[in-house]
Structure formats: C-alpha cells, structure tokens
C-alpha atoms as a PDB file:
ATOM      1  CA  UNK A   1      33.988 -19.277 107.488  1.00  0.00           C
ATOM      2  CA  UNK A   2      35.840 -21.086 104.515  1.00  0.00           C
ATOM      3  CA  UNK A   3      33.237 -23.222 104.445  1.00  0.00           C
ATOM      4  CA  UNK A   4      30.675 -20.393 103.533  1.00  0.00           C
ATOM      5  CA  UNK A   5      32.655 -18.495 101.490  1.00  0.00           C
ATOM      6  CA  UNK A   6      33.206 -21.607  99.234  1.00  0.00           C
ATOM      7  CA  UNK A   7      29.384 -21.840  98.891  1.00  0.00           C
ATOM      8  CA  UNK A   8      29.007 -18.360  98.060  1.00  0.00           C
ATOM      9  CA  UNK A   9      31.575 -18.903  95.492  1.00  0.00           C
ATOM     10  CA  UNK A  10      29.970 -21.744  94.350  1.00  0.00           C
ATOM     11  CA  UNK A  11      26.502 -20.822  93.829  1.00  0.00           C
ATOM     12  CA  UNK A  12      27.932 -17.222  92.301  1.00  0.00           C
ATOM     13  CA  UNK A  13      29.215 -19.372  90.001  1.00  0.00           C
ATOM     14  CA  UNK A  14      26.431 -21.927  88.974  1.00  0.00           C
ATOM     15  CA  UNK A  15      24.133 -18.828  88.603  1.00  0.00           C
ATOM     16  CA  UNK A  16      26.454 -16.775  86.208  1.00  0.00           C
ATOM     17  CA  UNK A  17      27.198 -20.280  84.621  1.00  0.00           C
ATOM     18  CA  UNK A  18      23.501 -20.890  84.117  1.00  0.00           C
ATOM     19  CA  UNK A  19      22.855 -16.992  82.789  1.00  0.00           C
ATOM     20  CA  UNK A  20      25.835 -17.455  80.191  1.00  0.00           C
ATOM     21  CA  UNK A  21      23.455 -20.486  79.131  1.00  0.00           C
ATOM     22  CA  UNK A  22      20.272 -18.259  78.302  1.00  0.00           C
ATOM     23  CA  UNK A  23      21.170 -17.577  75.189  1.00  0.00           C
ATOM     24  CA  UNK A  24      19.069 -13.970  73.936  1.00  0.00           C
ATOM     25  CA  UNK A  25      17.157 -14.856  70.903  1.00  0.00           C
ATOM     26  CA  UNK A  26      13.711 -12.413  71.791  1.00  0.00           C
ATOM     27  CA  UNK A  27      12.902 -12.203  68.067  1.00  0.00           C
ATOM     28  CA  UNK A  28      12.552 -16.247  67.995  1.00  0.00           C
ATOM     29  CA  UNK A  29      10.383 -16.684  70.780  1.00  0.00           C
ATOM     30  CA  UNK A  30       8.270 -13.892  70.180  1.00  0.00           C
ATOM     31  CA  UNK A  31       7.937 -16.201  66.712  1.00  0.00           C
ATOM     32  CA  UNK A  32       7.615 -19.470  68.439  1.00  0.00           C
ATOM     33  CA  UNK A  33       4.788 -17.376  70.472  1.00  0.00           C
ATOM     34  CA  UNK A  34       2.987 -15.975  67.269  1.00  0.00           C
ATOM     35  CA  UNK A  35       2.881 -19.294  65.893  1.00  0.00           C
ATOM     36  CA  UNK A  36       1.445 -21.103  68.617  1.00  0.00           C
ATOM     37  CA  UNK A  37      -1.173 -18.487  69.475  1.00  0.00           C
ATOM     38  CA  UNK A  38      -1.705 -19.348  65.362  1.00  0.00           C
ATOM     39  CA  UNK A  39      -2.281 -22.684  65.490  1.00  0.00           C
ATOM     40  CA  UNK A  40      -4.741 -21.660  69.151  1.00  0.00           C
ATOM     41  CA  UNK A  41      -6.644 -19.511  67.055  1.00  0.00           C
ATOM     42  CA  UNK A  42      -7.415 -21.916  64.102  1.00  0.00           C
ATOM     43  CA  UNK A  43      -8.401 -24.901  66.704  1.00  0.00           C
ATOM     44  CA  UNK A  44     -10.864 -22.582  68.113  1.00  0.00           C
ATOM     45  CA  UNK A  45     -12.199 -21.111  65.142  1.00  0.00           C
ATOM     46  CA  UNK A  46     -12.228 -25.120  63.629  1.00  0.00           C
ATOM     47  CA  UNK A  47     -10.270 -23.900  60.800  1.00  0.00           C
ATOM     48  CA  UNK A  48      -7.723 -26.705  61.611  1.00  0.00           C
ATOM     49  CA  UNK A  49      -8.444 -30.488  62.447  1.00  0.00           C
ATOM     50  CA  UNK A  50      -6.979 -32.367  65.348  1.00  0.00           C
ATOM     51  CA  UNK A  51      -4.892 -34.069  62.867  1.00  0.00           C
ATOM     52  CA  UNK A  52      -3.945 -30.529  61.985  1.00  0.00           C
ATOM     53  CA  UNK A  53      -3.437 -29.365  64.790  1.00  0.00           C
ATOM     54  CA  UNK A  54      -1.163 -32.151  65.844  1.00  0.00           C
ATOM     55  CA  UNK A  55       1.114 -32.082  62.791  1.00  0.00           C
ATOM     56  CA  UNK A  56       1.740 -28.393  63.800  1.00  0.00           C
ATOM     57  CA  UNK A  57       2.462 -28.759  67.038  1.00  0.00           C
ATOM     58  CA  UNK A  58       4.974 -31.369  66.238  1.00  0.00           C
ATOM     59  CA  UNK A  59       6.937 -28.808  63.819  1.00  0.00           C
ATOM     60  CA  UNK A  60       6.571 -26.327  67.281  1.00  0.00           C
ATOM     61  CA  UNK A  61       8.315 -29.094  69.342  1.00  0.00           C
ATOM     62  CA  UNK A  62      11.235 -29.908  66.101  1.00  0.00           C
ATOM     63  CA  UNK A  63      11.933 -25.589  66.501  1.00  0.00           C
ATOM     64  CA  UNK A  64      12.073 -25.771  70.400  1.00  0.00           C
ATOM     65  CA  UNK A  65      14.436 -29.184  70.267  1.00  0.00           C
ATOM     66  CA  UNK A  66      16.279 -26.670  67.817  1.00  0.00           C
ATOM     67  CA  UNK A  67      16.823 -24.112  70.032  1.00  0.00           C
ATOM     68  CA  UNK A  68      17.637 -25.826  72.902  1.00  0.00           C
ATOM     69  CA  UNK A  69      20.098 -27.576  71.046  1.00  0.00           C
ATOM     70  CA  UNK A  70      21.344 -24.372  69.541  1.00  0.00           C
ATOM     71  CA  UNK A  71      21.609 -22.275  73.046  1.00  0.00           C
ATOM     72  CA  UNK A  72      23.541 -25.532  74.121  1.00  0.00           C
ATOM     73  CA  UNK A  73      26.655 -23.753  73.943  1.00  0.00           C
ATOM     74  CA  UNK A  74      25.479 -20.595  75.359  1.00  0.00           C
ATOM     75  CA  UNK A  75      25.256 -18.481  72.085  1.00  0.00           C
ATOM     76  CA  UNK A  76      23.389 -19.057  68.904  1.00  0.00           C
ATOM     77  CA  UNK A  77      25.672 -18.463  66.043  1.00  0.00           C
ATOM     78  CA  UNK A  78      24.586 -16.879  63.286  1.00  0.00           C
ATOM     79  CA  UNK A  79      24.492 -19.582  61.231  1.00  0.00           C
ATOM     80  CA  UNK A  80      21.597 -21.512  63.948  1.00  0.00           C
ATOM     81  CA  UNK A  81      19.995 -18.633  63.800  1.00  0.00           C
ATOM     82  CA  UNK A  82      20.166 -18.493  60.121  1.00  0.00           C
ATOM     83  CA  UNK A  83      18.413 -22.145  60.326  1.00  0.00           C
ATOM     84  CA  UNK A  84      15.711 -21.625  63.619  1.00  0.00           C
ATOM     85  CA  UNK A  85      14.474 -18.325  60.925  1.00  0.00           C
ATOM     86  CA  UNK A  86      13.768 -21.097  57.936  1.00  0.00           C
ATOM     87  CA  UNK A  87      12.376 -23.221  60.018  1.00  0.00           C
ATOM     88  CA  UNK A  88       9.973 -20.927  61.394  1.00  0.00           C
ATOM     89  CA  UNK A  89       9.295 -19.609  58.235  1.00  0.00           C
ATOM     90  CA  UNK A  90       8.373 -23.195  56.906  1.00  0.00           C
ATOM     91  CA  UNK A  91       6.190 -23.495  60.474  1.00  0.00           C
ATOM     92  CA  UNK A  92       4.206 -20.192  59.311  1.00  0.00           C
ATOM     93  CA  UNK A  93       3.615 -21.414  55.671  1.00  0.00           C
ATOM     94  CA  UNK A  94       2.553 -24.522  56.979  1.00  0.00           C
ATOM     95  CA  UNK A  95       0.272 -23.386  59.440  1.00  0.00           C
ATOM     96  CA  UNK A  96      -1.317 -20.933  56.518  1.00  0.00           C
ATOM     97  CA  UNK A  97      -1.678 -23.366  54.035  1.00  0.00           C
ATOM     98  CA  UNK A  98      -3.388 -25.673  56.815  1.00  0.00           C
ATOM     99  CA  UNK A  99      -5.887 -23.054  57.631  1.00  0.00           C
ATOM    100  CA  UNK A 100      -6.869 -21.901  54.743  1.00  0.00           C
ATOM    101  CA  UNK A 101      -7.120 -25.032  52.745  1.00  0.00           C
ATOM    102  CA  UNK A 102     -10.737 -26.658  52.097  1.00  0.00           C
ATOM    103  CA  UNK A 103     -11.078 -29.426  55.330  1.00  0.00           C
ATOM    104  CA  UNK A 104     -13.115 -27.990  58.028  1.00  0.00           C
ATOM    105  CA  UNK A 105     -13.375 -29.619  61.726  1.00  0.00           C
ATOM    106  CA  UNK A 106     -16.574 -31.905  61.800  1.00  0.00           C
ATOM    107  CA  UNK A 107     -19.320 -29.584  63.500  1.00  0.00           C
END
C-alpha cells in the first residue's frame, strides 16, 4: 500500500513538475509556425535557393534553442520575451528580403 501510494505521489508530482515547465508563449509559436510555413512557401514557389533556404532555417533553429532556453525555468520573463519578439522580427525581415530579392532557384 505505501509502496503505491508513494508512486502515485511520485508521478503526481513529475507530471505537475513537467506542466510548470511548459511555459505558455501561443503568440511565439504561432510566429515560429508563420515563419516556417514562409520559408515552405518560397522553396516551393523557387523564390528562395537551397542556400536560402538553409540560412533560414538555421535562424528557425537559433529562435527554438531560444525558447527552450528561455522556458528553462518554467516562465519566460518579460524581458526573453522582449528578445524571442526581435528575433523573430529579424527572422521575418530576413525571410522577406530573401524572397523578394533578384536570385531565383535554377529551373
């Protein structure tokens, strides 16, 4: 009986634990999604090369390390926040600037 009621206690615990960790930040990823459905898009349509393409994705990964590194603690301050924001708004100028300049995929 103790023996159970331990590993109820125990797994109660890793689960709230591991809910405290999921830091709510719906406005990011619904960003994070945008952009990547972006970058998708411009692939398809060959408005971005595979060197492109691959520089982008890279900033994608530098926001997620970001994030993970800012939900670390189990909140995002406002002050991470602050900084994921700028550096999603310097991954949507980028991926602009990359689709819309002159270099086309090779048909």
């Amino acid at each position: 009986m103790k023996r159970s009621v331990s590993f109820a206690l125990s797994a109660i615990f890793v689960v709230s634990l591991s809910t405290v960790a999921m830091a709510h930040t719906p406005n990011i990823n619904r960003r994070e999604r945008n952009q990547q459905q972006r970058i998708r898009q411009g692939i398809r349509s060959q408005e971005l090369t595979r060197r492109e393409a691959a520089r982008l994705g890279a900033g994608q990964a530098r926001i997620r390390v970001a994030e993970r590194y800012a939900k670390a603690d189990g909140r995002v301050t406002r002050h991470e926040r602050h900084r994921l924001d700028n550096m999603l708004d310097r991954a949507s100028r980028n991926i602009y600037r990359q689709k819309h300049d002159s270099q086309d995929r090779n048909p």
